[in-house]
Structure formats: structure tokens, C-alpha cells
N, C-alpha and C. Protein backbone atom coordinates (compact mmCIF):
# COMPACT_ATOMS: atom_id res chain seq x y z
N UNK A 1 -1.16 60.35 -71.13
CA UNK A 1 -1.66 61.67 -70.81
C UNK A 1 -2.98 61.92 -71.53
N UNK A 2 -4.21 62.55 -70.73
CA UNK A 2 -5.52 63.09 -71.21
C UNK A 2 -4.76 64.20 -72.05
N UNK A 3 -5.62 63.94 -73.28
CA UNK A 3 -5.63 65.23 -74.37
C UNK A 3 -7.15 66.12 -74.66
N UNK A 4 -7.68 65.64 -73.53
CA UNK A 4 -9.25 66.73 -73.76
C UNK A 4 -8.87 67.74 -72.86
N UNK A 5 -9.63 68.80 -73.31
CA UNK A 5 -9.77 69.61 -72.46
C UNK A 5 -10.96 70.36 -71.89
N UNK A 6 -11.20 70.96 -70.41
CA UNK A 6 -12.68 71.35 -69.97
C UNK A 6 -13.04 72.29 -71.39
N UNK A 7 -14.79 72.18 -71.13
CA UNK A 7 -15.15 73.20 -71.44
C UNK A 7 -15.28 74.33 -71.21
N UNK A 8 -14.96 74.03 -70.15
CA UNK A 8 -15.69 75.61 -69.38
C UNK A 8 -14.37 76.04 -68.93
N UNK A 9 -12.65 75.67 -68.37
CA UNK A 9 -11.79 76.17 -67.95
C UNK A 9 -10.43 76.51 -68.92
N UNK A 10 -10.53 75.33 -69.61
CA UNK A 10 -9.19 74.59 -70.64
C UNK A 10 -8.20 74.12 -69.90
N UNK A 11 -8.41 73.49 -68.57
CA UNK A 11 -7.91 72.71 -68.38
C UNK A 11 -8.17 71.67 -68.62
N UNK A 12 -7.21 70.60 -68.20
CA UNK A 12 -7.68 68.98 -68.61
C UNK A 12 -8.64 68.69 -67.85
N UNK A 13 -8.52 67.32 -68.72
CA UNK A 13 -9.74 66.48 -68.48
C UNK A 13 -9.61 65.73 -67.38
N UNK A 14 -10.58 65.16 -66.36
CA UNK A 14 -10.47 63.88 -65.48
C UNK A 14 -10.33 62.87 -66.09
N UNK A 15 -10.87 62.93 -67.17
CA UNK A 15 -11.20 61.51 -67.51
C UNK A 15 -11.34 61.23 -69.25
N UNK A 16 -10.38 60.73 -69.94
CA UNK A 16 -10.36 60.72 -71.10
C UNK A 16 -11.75 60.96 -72.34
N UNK A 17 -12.47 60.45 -71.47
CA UNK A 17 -14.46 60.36 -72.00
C UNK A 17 -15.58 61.81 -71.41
N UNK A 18 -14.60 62.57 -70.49
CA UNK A 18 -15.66 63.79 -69.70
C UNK A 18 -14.98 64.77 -70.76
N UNK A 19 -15.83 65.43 -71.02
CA UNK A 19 -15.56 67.29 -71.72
C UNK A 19 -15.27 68.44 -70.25
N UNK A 20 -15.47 67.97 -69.75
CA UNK A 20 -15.18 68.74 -67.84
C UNK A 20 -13.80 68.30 -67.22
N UNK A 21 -13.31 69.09 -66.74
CA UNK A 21 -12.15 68.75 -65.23
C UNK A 21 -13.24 68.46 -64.27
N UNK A 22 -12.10 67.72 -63.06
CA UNK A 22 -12.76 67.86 -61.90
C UNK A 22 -13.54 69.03 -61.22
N UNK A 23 -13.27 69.78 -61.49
CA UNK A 23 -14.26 71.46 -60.48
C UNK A 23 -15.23 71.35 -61.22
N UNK A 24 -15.58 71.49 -62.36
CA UNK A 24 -16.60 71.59 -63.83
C UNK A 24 -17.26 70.40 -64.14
N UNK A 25 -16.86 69.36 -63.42
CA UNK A 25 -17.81 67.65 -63.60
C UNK A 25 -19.17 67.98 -62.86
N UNK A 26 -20.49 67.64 -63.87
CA UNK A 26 -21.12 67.88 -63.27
C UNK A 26 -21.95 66.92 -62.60
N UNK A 27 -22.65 66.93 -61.15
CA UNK A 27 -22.93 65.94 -60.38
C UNK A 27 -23.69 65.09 -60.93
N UNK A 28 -23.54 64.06 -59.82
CA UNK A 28 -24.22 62.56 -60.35
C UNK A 28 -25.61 62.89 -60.45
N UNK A 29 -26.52 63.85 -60.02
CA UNK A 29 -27.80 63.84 -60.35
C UNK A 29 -27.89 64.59 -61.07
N UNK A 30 -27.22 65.18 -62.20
CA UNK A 30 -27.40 65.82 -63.33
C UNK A 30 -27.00 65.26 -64.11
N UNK A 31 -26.13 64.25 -64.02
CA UNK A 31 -25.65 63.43 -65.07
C UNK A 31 -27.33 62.22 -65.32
N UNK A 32 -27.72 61.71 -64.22
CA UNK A 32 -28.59 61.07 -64.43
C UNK A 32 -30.21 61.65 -64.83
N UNK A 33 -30.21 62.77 -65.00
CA UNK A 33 -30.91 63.40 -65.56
C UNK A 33 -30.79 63.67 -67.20
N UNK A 34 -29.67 63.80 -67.63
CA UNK A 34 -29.28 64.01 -68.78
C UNK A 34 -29.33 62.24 -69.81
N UNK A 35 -29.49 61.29 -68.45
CA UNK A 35 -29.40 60.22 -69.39
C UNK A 35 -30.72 59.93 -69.22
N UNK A 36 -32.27 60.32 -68.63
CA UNK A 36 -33.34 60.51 -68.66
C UNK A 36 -33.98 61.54 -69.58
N UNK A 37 -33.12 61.90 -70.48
CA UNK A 37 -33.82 63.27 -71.63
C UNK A 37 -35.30 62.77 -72.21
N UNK A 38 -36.21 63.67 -72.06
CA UNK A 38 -37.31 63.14 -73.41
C UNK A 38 -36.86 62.71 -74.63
N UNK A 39 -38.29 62.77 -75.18
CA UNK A 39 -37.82 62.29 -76.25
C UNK A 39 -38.08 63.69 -77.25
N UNK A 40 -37.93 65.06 -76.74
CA UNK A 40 -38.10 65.82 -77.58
C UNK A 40 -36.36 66.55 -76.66
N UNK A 41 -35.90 66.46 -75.88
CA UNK A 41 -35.00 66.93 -75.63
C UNK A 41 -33.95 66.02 -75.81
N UNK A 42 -34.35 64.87 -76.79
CA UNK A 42 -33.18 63.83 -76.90
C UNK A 42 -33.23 64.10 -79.11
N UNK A 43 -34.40 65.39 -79.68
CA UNK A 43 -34.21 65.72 -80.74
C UNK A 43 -35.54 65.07 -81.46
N UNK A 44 -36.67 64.33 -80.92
CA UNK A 44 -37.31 63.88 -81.66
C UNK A 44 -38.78 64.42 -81.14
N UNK A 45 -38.88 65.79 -81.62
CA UNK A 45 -40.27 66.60 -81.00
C UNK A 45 -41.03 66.61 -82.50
N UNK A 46 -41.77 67.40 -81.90
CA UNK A 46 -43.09 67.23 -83.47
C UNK A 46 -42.47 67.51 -84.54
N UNK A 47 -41.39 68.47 -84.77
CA UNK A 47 -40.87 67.90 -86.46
C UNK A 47 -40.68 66.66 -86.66
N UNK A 48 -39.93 66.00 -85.78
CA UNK A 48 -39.65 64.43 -86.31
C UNK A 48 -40.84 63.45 -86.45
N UNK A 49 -41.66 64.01 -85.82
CA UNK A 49 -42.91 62.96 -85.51
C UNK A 49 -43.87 63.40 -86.73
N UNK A 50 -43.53 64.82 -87.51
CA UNK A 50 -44.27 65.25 -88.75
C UNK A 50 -43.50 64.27 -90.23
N UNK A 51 -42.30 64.43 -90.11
CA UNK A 51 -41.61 64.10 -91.04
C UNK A 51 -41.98 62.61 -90.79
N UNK A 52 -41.63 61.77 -89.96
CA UNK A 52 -42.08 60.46 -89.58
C UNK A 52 -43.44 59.96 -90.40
N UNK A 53 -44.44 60.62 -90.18
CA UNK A 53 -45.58 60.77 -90.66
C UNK A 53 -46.05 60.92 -92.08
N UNK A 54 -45.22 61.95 -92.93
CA UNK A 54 -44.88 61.64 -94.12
C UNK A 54 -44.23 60.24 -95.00
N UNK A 55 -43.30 60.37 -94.11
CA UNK A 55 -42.51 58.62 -94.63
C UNK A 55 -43.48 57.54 -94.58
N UNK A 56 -44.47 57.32 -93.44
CA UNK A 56 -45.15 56.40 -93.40
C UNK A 56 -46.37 56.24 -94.23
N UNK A 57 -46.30 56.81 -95.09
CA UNK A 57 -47.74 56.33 -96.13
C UNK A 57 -46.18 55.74 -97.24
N UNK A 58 -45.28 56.37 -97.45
CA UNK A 58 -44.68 55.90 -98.80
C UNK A 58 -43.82 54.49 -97.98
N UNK A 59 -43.71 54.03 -96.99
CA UNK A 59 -42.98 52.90 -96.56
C UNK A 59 -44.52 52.05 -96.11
N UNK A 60 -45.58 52.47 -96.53
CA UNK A 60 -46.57 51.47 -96.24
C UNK A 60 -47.02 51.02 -97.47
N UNK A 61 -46.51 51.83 -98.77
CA UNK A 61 -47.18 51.68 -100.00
C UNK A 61 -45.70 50.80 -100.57
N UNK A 62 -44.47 50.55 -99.86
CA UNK A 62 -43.45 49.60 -100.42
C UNK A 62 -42.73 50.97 -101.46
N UNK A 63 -42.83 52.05 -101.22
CA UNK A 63 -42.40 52.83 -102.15
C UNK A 63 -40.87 53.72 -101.73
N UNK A 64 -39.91 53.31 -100.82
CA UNK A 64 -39.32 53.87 -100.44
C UNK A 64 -37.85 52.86 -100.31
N UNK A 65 -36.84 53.68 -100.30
CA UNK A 65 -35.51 52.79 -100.04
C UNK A 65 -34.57 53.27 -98.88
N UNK A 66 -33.66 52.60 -98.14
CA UNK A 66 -33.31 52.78 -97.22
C UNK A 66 -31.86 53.75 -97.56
N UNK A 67 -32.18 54.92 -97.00
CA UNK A 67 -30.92 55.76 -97.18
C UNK A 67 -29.74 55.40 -96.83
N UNK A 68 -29.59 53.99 -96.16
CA UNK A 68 -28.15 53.75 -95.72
C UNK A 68 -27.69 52.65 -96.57
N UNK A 69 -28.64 51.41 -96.73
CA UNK A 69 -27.88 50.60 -97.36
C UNK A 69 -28.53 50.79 -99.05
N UNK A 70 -29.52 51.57 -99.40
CA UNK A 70 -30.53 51.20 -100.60
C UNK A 70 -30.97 50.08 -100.91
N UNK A 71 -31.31 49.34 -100.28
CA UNK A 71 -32.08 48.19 -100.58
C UNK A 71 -33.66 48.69 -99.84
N UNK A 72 -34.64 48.12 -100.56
CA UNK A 72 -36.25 48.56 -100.51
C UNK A 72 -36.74 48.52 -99.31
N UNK A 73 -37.60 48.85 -98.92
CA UNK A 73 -37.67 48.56 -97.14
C UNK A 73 -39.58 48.26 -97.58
N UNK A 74 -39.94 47.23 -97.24
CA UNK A 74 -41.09 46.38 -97.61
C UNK A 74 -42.04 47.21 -96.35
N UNK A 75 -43.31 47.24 -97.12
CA UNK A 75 -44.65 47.26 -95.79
C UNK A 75 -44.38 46.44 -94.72
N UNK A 76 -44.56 46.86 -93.60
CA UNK A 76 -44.69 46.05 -92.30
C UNK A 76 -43.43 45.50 -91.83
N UNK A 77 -42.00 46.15 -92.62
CA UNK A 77 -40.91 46.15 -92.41
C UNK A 77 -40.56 47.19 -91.24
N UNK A 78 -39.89 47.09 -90.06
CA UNK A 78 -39.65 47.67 -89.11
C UNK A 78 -38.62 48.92 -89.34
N UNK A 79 -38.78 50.48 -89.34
CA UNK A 79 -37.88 50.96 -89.98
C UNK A 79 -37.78 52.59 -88.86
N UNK A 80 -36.68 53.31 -89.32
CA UNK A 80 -36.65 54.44 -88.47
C UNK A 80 -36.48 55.60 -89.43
N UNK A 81 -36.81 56.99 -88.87
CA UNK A 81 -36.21 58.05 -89.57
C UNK A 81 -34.85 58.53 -89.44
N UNK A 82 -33.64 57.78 -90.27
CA UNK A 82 -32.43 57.91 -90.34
C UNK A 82 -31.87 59.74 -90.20
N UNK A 83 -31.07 59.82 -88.86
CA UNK A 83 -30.22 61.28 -89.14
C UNK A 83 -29.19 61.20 -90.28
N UNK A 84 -28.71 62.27 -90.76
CA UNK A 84 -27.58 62.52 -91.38
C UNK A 84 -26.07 62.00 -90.45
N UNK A 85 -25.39 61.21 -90.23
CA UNK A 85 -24.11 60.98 -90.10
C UNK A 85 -23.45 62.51 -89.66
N UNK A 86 -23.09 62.30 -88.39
CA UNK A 86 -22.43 63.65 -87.96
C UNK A 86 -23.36 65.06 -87.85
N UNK A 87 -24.92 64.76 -88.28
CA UNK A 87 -25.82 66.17 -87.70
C UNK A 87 -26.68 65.29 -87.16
N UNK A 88 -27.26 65.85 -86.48
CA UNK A 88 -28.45 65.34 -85.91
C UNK A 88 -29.75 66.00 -86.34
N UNK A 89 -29.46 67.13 -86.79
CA UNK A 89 -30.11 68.35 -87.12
C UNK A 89 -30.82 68.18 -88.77
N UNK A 90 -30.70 66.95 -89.36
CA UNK A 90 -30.85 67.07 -90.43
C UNK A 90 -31.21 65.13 -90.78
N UNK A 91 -32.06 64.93 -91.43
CA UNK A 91 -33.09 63.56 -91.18
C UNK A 91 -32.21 62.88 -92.84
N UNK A 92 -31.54 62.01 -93.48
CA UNK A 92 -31.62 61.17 -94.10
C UNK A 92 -32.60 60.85 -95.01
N UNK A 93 -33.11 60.17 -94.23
CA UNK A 93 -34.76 59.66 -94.85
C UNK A 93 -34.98 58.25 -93.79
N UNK A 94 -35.80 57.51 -94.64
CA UNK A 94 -36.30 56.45 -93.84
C UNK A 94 -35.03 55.25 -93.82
N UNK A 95 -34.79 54.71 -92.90
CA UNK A 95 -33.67 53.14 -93.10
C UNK A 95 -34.49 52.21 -92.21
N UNK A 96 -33.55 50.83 -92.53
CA UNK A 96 -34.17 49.82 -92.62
C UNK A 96 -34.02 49.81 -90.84
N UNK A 97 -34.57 49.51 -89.28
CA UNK A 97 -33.83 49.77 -88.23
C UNK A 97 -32.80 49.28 -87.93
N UNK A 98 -32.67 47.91 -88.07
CA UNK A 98 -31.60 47.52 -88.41
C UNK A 98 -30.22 48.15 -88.97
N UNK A 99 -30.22 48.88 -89.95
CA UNK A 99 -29.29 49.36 -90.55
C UNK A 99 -29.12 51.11 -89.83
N UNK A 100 -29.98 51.35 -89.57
CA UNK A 100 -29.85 52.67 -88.37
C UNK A 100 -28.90 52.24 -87.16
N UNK A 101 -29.55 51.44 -86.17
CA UNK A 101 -29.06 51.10 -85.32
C UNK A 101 -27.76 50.36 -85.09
N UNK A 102 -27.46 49.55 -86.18
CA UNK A 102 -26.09 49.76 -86.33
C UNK A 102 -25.29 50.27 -86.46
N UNK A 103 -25.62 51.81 -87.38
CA UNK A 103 -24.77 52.52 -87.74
C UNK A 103 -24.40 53.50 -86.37
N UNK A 104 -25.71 53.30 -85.39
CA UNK A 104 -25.27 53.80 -84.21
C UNK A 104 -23.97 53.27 -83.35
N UNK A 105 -24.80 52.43 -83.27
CA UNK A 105 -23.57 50.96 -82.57
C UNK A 105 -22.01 51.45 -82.85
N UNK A 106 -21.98 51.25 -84.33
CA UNK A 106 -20.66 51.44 -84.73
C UNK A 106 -19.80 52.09 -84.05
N UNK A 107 -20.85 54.39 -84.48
CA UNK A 107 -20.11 55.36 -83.93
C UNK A 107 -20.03 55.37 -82.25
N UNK A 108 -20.85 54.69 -81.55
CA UNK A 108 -20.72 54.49 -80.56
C UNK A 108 -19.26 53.55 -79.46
N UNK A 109 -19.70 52.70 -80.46
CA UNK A 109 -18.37 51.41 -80.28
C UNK A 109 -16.59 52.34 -80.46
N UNK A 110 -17.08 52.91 -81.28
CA UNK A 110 -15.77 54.10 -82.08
C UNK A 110 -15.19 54.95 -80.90
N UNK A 111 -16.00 55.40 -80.38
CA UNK A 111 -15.88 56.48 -79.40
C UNK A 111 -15.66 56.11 -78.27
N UNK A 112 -15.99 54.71 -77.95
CA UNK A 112 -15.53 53.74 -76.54
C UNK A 112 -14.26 52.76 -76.79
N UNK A 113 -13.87 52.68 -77.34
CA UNK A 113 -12.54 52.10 -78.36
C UNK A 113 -11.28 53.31 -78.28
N UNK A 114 -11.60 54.24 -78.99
CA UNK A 114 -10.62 55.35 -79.06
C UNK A 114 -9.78 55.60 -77.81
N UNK A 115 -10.57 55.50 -76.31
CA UNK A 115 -9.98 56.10 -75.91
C UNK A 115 -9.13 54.30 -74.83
N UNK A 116 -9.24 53.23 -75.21
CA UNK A 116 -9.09 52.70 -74.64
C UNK A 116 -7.26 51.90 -74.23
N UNK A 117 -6.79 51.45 -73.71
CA UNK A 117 -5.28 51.85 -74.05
C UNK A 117 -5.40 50.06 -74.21
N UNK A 118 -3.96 50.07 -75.43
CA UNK A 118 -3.41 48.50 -75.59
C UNK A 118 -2.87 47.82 -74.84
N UNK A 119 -3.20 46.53 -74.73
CA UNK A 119 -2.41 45.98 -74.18
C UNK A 119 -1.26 46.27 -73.99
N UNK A 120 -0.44 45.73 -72.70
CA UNK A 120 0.99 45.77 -72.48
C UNK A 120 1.36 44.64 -73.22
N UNK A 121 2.43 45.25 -73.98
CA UNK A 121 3.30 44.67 -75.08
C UNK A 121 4.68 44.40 -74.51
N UNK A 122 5.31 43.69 -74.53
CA UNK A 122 7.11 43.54 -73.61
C UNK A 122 7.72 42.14 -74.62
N UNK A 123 8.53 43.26 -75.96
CA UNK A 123 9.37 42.48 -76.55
C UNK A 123 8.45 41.88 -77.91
N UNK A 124 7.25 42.51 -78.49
CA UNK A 124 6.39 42.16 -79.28
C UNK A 124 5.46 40.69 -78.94
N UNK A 125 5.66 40.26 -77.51
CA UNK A 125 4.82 39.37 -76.65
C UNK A 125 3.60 39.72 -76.02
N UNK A 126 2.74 39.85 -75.61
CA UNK A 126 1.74 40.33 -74.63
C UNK A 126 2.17 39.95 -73.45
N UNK A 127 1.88 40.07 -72.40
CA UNK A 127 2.51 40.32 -70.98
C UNK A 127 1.58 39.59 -70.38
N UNK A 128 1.12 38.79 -69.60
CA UNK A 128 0.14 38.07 -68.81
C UNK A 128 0.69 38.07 -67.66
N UNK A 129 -0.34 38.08 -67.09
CA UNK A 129 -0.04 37.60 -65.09
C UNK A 129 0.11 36.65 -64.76
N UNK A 130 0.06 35.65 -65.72
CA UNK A 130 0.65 34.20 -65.15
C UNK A 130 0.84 33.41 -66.11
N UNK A 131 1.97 32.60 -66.28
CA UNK A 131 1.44 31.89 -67.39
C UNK A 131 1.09 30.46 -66.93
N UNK A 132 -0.13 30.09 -67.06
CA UNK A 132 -0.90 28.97 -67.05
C UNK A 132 -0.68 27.75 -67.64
N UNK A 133 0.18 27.55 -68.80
CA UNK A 133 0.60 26.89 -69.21
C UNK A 133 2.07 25.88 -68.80
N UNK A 134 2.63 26.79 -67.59
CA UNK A 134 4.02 26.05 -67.11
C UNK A 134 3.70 25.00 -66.19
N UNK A 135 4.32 24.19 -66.30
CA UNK A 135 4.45 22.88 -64.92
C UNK A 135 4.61 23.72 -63.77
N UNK A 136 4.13 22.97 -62.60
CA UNK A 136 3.90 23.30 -61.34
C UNK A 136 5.63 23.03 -60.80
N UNK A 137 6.02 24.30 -60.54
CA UNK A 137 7.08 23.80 -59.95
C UNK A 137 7.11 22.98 -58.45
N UNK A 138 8.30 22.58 -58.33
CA UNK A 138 8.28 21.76 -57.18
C UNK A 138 8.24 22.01 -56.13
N UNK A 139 7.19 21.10 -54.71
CA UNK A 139 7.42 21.79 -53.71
C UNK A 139 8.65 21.95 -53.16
N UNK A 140 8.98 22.84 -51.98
CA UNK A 140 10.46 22.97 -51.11
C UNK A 140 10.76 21.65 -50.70
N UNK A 141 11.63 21.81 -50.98
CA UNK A 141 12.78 20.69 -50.17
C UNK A 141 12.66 19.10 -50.91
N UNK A 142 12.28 19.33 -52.42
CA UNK A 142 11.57 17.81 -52.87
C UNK A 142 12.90 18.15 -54.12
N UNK A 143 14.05 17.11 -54.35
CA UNK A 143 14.84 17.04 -55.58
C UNK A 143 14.92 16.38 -56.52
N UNK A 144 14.56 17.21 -57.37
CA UNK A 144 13.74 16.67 -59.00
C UNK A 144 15.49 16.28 -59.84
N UNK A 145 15.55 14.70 -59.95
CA UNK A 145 16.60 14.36 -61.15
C UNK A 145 16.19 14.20 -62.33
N UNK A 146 17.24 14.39 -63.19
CA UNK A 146 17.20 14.59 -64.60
C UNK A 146 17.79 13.36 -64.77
N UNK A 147 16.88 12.99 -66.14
CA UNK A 147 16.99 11.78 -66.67
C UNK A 147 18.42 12.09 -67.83
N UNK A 148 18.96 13.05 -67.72
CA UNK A 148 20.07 13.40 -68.37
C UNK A 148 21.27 12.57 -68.97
């Protein structure tokens, strides 16, 4: 059973991953619009590009450390302006990209995982559709003796 519920009705969900029911899903060309956001309606408008700007004289002078892992982040080292974990609304400091983008990955991976269901289990076995491993049984009408 879905345990989300709409936003907009409180009924359930279609779909374990939508915040909408079916009446409240909103269409495929708004959905594909929403995955076309700028880059100031995706959170990175001239504050970020100010703050950005700051960081980059002290990550060009080797003077800065990476808010996620603390290890130094060198001149001409490839790096991003890290959010806060759970705001978006609020900048970290500089990380290494690497270590940003993973940390995306992760919560991302997290959130596509959660909702995914386990395997069928039958008897603490996994359940397969065939097992591949048995001898071919015999054709009809052919009688197999045992060396018994």
C-alpha cells in the first residue's frame, strides 16, 4: 500500500514517488518543464553567482577547505559551492566537486531505493522464474533407467 499522500486533496498517491493523486498529477508538459528549470529557478541566481565569486579568489589562492570532507581543495582544483544538507537555502561553503556530487548521488540514490520493494522471498530462498541450473528434463515418451 502507497503511504503518500496528495498535496492538494489528502488523498493517496498514484504512485509511491508523485506528491499528487491521479486528478492532481500534473501533465506531461509541465512535468517537462519543471525538469527544464533555469538555473536561477533551479536556486542558483545572482546570490549564488556573488557568493561563488567570493570563494573564488580564496580557492585560487589554495586557501580554502572542503566543507564536506576537509581536506584542502588546491588552485585549479575543480570545485562547487556546497548547499547545507537538507536546505537548499543556505550555502556550506566551497567542496571538492567530487565530494558535492556525490553527496548528491547518495540522497538521490536514497530516495529511489526507499521506495523500491524486495525481492520475493519464499521460505528465506529468493524465488526465480526458472531455475537454470536443472537438467533438461526428458522428452515425452523417451524412458530414462536408473542405474540403481
Amino acid at each position: 500500500m502507497n503511504e503518500r499522500m496528495c498535496k492538494r486533496c489528502g488523498r493517496e498517491t498514484w504512485s509511491p514517488h508523485s506528491p499528487y493523486c491521479r486528478a492532481h498529477r500534473p501533465s506531461f508538459e509541465k512535468r517537462q518543464l519543471w525538469a527544464t528549470k533555469s538555473r536561477t529557478a533551479r536556486g542558483y541566481g545572482e546570490a549564488h553567482k556573488a557568493l561563488r565569486a567570493l570563494y573564488v579568489r580564496l580557492v585560487d589562492a589554495g586557501q580554502t577547505i572542503c566543507a564536506r570532507c576537509g581536506r584542502p581543495i588546491f588552485p585549479g582544483e575543480p570545485w562547487d559551492l556546497g548547499h547545507v544538507d537538507g536546505d537548499r537555502t543556505r550555502y556550506a561553503g566551497p567542496e571538492h566537486r567530487r565530494c558535492n556530487r556525490q553527496a548528491g548521488a547518495k540522497k538521490g540514490a536514497a530516495i529511489t531505493n526507499q521506495s523500491r520493494r524486495p525481492a520475493a522471498v519464499l521460505d528465506g530462498v529468493r524465488k526465480w522464474s526458472r531455475n537454470w541450473n536443472a537438467p533438461e528434463p526428458p522428452p515425452p515418451g523417451v524412458i530414462v533407467l536408473s542405474d540403481d
